[in-house]
Protein backbone atom coordinates (compact mmCIF):
# COMPACT_ATOMS: atom_id res chain seq x y z
CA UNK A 1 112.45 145.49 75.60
CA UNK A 2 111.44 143.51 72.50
CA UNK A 3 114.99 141.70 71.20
CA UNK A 4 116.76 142.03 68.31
CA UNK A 5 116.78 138.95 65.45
CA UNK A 6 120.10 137.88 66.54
CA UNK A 7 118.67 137.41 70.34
CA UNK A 8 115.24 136.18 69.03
CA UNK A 9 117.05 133.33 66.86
CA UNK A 10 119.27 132.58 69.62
CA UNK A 11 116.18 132.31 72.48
CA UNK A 12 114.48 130.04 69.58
CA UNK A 13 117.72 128.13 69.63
CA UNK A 14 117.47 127.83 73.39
CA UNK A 15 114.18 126.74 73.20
CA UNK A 16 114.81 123.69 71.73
CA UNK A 17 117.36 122.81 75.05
CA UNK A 18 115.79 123.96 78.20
CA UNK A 19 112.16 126.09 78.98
CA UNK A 20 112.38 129.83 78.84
CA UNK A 21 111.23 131.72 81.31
CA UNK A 22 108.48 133.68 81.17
CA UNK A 23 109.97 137.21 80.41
CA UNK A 24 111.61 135.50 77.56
CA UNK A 25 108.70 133.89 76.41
CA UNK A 26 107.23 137.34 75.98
CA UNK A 27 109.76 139.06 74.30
CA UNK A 28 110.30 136.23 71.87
CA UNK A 29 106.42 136.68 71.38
CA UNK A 30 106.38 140.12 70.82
CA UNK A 31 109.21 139.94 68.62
CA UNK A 32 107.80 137.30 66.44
CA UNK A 33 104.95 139.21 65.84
CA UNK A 34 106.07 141.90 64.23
CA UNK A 35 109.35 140.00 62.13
CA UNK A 36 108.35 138.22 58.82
CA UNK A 37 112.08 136.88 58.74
CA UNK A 38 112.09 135.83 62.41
CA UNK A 39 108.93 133.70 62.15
CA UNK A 40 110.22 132.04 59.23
CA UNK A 41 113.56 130.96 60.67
CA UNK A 42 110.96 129.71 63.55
CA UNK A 43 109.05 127.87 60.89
CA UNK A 44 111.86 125.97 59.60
CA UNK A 45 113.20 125.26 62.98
CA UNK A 46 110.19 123.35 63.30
CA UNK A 47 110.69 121.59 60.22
CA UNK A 48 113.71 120.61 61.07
CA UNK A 49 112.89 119.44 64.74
CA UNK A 50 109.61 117.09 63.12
CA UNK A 51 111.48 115.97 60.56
CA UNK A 52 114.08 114.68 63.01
CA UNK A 53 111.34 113.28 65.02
CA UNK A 54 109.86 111.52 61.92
CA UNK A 55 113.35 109.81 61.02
CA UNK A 56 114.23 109.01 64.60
CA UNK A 57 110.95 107.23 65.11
CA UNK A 58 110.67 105.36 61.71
CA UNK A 59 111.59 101.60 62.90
């Protein structure tokens, strides 16, 4: 079953807390593949997470 955008944002969500497992992994993959809006909330959830990174390691 390939999940909906409101379970695919909240497994990318997750992501960023604990590992998925592997099932979810897939689904997430197979879900991102074929959403345009999807990968782009991914995109900027990445953003987000490096740009935290950059500011919490500038000193």
């Amino acid at each position: 079953m390939i999940p909906n955008c409101k379970h695919t944002s909240e497994l990318l969500s997750q992501a960023q807390d604990r590992s998925l497992t592997l099932p979810e992994k897939l689904r997430l993959e197979l879900h991102l593949l074929i959403c345009e809006r999807c990968r782009n909330f991914n995109r900027q959830l990445e953003f987000m997470r490096a740009a935290l990174r950059r500011y919490r390691d500038r000193d």
